[in-house]
C-alpha atoms as a PDB file:
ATOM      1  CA  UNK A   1     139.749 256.503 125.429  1.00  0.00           C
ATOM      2  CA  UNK A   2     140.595 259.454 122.968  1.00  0.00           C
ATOM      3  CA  UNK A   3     138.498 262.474 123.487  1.00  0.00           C
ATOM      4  CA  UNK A   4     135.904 262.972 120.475  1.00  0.00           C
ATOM      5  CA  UNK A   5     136.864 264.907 116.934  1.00  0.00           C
ATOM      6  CA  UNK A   6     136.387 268.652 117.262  1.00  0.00           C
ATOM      7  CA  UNK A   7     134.139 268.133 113.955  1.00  0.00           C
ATOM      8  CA  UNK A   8     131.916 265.425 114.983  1.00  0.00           C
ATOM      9  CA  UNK A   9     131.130 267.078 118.044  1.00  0.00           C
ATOM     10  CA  UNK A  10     128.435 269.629 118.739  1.00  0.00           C
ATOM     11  CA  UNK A  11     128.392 272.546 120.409  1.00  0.00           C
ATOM     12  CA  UNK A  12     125.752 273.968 122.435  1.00  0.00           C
ATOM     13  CA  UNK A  13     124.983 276.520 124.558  1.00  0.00           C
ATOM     14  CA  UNK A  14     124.119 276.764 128.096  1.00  0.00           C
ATOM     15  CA  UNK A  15     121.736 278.849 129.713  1.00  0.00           C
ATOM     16  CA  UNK A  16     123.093 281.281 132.191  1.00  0.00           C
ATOM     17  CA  UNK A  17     121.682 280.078 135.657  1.00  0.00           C
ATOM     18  CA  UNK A  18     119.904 281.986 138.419  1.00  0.00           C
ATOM     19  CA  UNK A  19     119.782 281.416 141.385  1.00  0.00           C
ATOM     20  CA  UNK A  20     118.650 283.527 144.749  1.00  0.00           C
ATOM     21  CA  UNK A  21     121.589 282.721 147.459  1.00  0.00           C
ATOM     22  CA  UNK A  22     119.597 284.553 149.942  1.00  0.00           C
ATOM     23  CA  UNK A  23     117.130 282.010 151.779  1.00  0.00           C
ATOM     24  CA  UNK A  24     119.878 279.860 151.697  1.00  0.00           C
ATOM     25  CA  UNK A  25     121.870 281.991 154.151  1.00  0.00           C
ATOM     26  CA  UNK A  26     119.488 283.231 155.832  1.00  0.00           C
ATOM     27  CA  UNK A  27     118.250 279.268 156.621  1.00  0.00           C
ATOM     28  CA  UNK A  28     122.170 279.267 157.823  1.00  0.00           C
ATOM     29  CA  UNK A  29     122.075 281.765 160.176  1.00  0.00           C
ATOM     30  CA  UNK A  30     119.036 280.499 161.827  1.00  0.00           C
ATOM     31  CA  UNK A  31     120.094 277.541 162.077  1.00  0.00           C
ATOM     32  CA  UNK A  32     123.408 278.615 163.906  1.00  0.00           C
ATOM     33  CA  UNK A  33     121.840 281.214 166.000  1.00  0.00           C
ATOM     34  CA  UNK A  34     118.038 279.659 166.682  1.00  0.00           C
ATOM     35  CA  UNK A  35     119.295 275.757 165.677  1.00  0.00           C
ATOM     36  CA  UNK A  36     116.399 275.706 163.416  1.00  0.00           C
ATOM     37  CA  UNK A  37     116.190 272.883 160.649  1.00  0.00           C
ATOM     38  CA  UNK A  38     118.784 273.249 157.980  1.00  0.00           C
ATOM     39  CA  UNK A  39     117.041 273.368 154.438  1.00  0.00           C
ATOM     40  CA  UNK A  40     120.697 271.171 153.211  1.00  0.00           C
ATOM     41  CA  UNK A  41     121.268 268.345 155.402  1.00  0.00           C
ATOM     42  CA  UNK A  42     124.259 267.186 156.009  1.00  0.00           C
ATOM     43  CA  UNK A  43     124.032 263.662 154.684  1.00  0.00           C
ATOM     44  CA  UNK A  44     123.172 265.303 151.487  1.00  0.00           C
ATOM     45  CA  UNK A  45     126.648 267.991 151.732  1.00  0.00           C
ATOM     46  CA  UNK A  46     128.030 264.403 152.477  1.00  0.00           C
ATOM     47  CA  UNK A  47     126.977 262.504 149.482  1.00  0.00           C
ATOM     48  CA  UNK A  48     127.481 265.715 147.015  1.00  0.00           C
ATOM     49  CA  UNK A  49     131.351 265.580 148.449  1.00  0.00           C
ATOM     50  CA  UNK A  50     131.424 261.241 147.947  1.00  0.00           C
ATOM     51  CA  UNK A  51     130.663 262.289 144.000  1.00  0.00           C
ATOM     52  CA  UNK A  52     132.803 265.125 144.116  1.00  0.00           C
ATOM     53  CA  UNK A  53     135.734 263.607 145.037  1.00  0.00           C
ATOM     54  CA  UNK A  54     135.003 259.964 142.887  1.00  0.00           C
ATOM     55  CA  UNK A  55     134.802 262.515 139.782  1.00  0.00           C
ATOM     56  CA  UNK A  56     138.379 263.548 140.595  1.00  0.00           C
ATOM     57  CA  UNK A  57     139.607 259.791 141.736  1.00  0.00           C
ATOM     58  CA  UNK A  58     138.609 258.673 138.287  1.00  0.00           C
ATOM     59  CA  UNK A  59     139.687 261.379 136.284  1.00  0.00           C
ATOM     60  CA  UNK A  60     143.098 260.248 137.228  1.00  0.00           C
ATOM     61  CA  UNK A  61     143.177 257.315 135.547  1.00  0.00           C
END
């Protein structure tokens, strides 16, 4: 399938994200060092990598 017209398309914006990286490491180094809970599971690292690497199976079609 072609890719859309440049002129029928629209363009928008995106917002700039934010995000605080912090709790997230500090949740890793607890977990290493006091095996504490991770707040990412790793089922869910798991299933983020099974889309990740479908989106680049099928983009190479």
């Amino acid at each position: 399938m072609a890719p859309p017209l440049e002129e029928i398309t629209t363009k928008l914006k995106l917002p700039n994200p934010s995000c605080e990286y912090e709790p997230f490491y500090t949740n890793f180094a607890r977990v290493v060092r006091a095996g504490v809970e991770p707040i990412v599971k790793n089922e869910e690292v798991y299933k983020l990598m099974k889309v990740i690497e479908d989106i680049f199976k099928s983009a190479k079609i």
